[in-house]
N, C-alpha and C. Protein backbone atom coordinates (compact mmCIF):
# COMPACT_ATOMS: atom_id res chain seq x y z
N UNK A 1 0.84 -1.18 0.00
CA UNK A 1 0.00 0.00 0.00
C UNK A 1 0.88 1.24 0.00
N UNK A 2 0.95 1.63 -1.35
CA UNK A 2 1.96 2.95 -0.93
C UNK A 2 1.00 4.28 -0.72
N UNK A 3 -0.08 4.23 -1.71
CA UNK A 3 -0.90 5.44 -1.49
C UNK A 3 -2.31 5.15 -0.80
N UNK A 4 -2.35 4.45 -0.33
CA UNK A 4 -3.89 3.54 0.12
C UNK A 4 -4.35 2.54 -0.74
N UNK A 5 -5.38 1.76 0.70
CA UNK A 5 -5.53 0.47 -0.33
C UNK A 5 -6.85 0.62 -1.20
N UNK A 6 -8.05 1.24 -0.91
CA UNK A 6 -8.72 1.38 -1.68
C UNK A 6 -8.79 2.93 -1.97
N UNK A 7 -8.76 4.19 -0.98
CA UNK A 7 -8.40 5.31 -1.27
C UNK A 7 -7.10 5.68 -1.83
N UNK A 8 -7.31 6.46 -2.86
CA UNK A 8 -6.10 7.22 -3.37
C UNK A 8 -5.48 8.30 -2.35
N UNK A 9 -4.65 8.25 -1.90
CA UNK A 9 -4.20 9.44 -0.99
C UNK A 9 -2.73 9.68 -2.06
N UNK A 10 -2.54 11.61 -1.06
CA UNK A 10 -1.19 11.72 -1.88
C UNK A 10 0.26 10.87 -2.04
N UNK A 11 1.80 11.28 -2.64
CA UNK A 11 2.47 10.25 -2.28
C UNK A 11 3.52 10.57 -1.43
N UNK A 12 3.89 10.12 -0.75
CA UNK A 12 4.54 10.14 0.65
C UNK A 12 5.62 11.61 0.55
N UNK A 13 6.29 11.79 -0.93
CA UNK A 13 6.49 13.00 -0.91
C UNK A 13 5.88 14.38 -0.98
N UNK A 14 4.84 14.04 -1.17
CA UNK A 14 3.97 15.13 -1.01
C UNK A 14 3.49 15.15 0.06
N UNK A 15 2.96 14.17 1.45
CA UNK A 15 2.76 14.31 1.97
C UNK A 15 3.74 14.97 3.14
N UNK A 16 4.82 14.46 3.04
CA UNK A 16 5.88 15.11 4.03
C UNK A 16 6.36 16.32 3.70
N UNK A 17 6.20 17.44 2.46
CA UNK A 17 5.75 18.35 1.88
C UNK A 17 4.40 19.66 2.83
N UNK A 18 3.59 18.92 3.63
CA UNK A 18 2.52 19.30 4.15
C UNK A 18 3.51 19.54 5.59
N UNK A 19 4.30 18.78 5.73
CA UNK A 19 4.95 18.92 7.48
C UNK A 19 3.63 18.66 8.40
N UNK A 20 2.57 18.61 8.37
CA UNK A 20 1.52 17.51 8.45
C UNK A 20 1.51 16.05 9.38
N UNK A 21 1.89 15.81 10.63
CA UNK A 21 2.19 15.00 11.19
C UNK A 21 0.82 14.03 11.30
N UNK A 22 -0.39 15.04 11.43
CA UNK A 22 -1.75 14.25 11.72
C UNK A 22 -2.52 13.99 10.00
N UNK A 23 -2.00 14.58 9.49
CA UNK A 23 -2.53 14.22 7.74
C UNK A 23 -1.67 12.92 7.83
N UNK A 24 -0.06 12.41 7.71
CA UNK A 24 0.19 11.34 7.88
C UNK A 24 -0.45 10.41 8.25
N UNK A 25 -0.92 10.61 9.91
CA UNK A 25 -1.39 9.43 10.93
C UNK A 25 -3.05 9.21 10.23
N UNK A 26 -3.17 10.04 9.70
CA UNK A 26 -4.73 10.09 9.14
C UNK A 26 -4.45 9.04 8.38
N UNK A 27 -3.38 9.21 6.83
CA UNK A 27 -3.47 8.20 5.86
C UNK A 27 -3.33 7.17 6.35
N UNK A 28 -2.56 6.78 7.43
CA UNK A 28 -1.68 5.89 7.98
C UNK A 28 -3.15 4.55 8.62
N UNK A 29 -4.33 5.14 9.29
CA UNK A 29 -4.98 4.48 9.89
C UNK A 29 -6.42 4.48 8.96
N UNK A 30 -6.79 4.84 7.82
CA UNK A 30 -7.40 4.66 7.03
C UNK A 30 -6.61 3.86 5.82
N UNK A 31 -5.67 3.35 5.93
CA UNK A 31 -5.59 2.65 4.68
C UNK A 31 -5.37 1.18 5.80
N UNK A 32 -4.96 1.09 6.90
CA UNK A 32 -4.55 0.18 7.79
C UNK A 32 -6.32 -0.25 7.98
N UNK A 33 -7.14 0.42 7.75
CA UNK A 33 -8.84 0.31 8.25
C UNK A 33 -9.46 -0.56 6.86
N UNK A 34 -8.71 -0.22 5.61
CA UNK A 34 -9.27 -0.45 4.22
C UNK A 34 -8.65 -2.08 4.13
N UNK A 35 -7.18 -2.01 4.52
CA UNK A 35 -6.18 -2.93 4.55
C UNK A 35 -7.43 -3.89 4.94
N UNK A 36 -7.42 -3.86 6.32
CA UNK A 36 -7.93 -4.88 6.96
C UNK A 36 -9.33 -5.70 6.71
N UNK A 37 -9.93 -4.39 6.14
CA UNK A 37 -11.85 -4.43 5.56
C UNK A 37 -11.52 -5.63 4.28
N UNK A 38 -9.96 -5.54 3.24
CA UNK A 38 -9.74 -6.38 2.63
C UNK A 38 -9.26 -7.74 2.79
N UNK A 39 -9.08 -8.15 4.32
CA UNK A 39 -8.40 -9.17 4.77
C UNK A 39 -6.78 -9.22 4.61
N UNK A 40 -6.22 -8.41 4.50
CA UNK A 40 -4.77 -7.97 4.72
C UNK A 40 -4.45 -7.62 5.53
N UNK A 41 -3.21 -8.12 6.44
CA UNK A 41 -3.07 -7.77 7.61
C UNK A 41 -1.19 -6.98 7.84
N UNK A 42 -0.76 -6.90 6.60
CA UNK A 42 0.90 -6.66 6.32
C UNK A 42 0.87 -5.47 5.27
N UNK A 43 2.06 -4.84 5.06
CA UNK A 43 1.82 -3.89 4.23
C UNK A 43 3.67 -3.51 4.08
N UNK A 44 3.71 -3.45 2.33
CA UNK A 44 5.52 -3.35 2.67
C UNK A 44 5.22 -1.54 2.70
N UNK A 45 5.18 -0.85 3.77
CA UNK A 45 5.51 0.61 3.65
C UNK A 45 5.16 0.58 5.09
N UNK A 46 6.07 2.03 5.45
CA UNK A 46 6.38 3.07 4.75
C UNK A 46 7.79 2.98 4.38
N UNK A 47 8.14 3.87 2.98
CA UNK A 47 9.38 3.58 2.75
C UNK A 47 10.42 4.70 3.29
N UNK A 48 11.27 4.38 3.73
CA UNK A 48 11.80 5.16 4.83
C UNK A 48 13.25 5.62 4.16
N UNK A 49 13.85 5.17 2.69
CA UNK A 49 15.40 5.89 2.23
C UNK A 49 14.93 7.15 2.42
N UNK A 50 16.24 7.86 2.68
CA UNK A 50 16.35 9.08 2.55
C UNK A 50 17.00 9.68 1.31
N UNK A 51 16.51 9.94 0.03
CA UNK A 51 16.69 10.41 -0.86
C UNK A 51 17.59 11.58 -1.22
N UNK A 52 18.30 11.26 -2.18
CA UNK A 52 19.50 12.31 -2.29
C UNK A 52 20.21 12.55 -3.81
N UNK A 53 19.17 12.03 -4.53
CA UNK A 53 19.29 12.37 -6.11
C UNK A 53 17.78 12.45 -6.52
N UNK A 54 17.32 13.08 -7.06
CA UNK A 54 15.61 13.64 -7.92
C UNK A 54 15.44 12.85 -8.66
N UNK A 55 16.56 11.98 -9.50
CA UNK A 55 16.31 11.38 -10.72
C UNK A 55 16.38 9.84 -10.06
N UNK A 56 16.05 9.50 -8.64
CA UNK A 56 15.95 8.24 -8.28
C UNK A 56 14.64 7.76 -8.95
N UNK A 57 14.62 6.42 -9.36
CA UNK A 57 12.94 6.23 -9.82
C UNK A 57 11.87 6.17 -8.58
N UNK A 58 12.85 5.87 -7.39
CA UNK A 58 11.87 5.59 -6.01
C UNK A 58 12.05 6.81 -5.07
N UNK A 59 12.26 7.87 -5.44
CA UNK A 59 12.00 9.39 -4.32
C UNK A 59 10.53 9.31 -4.26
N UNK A 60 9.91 9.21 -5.07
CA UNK A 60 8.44 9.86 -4.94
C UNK A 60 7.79 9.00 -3.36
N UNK A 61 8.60 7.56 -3.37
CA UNK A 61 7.46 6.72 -2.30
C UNK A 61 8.27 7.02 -0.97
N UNK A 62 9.17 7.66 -0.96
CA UNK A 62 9.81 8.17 0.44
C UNK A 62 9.24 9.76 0.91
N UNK A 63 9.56 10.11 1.96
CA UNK A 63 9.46 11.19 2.82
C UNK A 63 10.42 12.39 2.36
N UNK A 64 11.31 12.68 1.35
CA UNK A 64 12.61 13.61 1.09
C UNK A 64 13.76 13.01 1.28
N UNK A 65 14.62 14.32 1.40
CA UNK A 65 15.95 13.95 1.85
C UNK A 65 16.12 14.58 3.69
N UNK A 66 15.23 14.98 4.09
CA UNK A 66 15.85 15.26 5.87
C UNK A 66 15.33 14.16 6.22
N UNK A 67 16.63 13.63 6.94
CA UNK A 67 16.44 12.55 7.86
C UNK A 67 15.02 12.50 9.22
N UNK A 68 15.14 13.90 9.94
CA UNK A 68 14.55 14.04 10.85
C UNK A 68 13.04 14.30 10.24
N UNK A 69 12.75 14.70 9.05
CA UNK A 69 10.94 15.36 8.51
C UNK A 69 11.01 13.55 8.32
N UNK A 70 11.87 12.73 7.34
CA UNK A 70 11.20 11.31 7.48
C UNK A 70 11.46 10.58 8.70
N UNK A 71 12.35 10.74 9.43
CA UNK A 71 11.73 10.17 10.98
C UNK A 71 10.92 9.64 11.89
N UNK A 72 10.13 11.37 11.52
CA UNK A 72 9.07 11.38 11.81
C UNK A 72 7.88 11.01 11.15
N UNK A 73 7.75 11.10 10.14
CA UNK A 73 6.70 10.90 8.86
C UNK A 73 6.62 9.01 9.34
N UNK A 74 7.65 8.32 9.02
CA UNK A 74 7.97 6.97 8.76
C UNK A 74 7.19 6.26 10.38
N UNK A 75 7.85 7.14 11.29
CA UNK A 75 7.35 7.18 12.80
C UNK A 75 5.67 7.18 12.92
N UNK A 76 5.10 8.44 12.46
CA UNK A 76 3.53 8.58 12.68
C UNK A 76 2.74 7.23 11.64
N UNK A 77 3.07 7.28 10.45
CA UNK A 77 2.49 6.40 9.60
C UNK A 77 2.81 4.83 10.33
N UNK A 78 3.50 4.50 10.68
CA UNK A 78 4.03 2.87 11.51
C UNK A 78 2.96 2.80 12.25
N UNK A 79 3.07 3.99 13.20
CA UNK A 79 1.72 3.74 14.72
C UNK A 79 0.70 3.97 14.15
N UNK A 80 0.50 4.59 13.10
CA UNK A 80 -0.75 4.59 12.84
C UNK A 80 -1.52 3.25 12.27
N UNK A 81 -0.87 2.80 11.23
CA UNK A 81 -1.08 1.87 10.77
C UNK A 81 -1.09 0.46 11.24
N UNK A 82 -0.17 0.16 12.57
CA UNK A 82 -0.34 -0.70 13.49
C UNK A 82 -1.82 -0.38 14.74
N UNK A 83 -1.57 0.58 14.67
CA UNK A 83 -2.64 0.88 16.20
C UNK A 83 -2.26 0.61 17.62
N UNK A 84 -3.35 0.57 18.75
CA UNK A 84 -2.73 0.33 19.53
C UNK A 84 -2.25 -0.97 20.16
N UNK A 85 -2.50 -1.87 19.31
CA UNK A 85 -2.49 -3.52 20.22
C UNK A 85 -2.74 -4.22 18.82
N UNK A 86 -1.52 -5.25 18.73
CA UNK A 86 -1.82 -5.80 17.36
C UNK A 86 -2.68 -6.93 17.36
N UNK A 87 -3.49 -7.39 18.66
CA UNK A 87 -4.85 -7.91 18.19
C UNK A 87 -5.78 -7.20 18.15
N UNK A 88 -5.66 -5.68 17.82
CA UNK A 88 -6.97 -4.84 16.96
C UNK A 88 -7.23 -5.68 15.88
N UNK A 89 -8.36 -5.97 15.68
CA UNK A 89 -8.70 -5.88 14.03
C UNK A 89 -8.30 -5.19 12.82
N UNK A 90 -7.90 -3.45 13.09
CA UNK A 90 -7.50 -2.87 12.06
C UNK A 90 -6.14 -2.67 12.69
N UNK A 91 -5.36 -3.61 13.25
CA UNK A 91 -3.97 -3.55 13.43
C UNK A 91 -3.13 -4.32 11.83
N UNK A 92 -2.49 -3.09 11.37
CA UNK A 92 -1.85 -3.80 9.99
C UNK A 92 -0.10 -3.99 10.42
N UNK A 93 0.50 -5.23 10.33
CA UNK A 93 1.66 -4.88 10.23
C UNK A 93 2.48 -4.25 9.10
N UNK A 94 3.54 -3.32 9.54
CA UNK A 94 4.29 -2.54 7.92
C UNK A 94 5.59 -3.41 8.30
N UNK A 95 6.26 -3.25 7.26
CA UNK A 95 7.88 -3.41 6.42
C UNK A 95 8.07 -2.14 5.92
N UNK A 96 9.09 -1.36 6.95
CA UNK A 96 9.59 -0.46 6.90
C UNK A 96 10.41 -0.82 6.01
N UNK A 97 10.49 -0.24 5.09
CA UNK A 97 11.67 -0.83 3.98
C UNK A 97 12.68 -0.04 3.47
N UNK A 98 13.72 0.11 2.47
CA UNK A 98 15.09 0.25 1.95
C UNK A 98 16.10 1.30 2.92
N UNK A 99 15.71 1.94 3.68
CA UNK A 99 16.20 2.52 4.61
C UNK A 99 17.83 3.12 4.08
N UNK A 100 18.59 3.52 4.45
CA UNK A 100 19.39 4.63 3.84
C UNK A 100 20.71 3.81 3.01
N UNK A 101 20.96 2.34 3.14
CA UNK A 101 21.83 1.59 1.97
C UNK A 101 21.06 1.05 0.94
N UNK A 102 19.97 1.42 0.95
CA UNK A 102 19.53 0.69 -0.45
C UNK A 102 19.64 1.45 -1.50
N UNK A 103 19.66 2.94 -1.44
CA UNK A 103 19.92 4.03 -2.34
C UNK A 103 20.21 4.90 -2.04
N UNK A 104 21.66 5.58 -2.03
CA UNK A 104 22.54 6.66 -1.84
C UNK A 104 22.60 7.87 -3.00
N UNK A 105 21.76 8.23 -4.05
CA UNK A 105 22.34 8.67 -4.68
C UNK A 105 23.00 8.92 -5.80
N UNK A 106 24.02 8.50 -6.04
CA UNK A 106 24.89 8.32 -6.56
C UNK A 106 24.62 7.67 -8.54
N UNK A 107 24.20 8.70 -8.92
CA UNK A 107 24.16 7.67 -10.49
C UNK A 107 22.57 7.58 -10.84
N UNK A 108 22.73 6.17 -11.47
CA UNK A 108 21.43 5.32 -10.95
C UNK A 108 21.67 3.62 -10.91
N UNK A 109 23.26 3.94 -10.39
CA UNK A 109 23.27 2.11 -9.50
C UNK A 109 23.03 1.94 -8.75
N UNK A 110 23.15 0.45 -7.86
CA UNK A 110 23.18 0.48 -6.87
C UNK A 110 23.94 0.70 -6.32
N UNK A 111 24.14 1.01 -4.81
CA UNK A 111 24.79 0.99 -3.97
C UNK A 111 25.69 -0.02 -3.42
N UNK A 112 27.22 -0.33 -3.77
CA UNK A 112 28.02 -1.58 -3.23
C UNK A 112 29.01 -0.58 -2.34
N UNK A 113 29.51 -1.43 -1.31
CA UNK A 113 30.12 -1.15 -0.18
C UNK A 113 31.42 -2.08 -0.43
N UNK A 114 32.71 -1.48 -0.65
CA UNK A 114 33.71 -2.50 -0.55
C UNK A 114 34.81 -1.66 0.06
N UNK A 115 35.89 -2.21 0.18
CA UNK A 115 37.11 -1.99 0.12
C UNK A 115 37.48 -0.34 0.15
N UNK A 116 36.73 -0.13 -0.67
CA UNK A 116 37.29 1.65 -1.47
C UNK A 116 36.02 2.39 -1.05
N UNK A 117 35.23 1.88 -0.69
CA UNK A 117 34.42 2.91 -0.55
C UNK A 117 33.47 2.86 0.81
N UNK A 118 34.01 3.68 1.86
CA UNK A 118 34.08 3.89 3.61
C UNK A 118 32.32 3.37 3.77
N UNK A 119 32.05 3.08 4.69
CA UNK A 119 30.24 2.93 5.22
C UNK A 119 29.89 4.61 6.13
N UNK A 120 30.94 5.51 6.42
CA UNK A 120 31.13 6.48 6.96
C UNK A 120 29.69 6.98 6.79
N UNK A 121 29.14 7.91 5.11
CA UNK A 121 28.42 8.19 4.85
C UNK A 121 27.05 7.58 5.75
N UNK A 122 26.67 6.19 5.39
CA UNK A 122 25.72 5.79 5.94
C UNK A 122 25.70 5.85 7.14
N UNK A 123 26.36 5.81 8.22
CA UNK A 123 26.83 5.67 9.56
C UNK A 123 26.07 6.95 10.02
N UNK A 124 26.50 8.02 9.40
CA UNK A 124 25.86 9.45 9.40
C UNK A 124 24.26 9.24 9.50
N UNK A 125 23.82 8.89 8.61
CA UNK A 125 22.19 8.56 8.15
C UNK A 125 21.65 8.09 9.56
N UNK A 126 22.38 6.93 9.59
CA UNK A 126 21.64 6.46 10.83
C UNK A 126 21.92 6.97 12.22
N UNK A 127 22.99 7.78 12.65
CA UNK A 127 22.56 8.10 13.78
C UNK A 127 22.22 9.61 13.68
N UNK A 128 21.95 10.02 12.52
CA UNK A 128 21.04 11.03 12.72
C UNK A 128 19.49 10.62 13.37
N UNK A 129 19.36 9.52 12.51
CA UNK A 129 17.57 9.18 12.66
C UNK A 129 17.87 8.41 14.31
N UNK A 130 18.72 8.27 14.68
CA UNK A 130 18.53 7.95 15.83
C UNK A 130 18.52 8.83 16.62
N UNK A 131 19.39 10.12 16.65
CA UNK A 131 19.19 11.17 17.55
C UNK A 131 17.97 12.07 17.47
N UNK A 132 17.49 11.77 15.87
CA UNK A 132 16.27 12.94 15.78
C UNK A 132 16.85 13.91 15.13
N UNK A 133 17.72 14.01 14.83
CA UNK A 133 18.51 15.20 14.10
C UNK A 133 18.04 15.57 12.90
């Protein structure tokens, strides 16, 4: 479900665009409500890279490039979409997915990590989103 499962809602870059924390949690527990009305109980989103080239084919289904606006975005949409107790009925589980090594950037390859080229960068990513930064 990237934009809802039976509602069309905007796409995650546009929504984090709004800075909108309760428009998030809104989409977040109406598509987790639709999810469930369909007998689905999993959902691979929200997608949580932090984007850092325009010409990625997958920016549009992420939150931007600030770590801390998708943080939070990735944060409200999760709880929302789980609820409060995952034997709710409209409790959906997500798969937070590609998170900041699956796409750096760079080109339009992928991302390999060897020898020559430090994990430094990424290291950054993540303890930003861990401090909130």
């Amino acid at each position: 479900m990237l934009h809802g499962q039976r509602t069309v809602f905007p796409i995650s870059l546009g929504l984090a665009s709004s800075f909108n924390l309760d428009a998030v949690k809104t989409v977040g527990r109406v598509s987790a409500y639709e999810a469930a009305d369909d007998g689905l109980n999993m959902t691979w989103a929200p997608m949580v890279d932090v984007s850092r080239d325009p010409r990625w084919g997958r920016a549009s289904e992420g939150f931007g490039e600030d770590t801390y606006l998708t943080t939070m975005m990735g944060q409200a949409m999760v709880e929302s979409m789980q609820g409060k107790s995952p034997a709710d009925r409209y409790s959906v589980m997500t798969s937070v997915k590609h998170f900041a090594a699956y796409r750096r950037g760079r080109g339009r390859e992928r991302v390999q990590y060897g020898r020559h080229e430090p994990a430094a960068p990424v290291q950054r990513l993540y303890a930003a989103v861990q401090s909130r930064a």
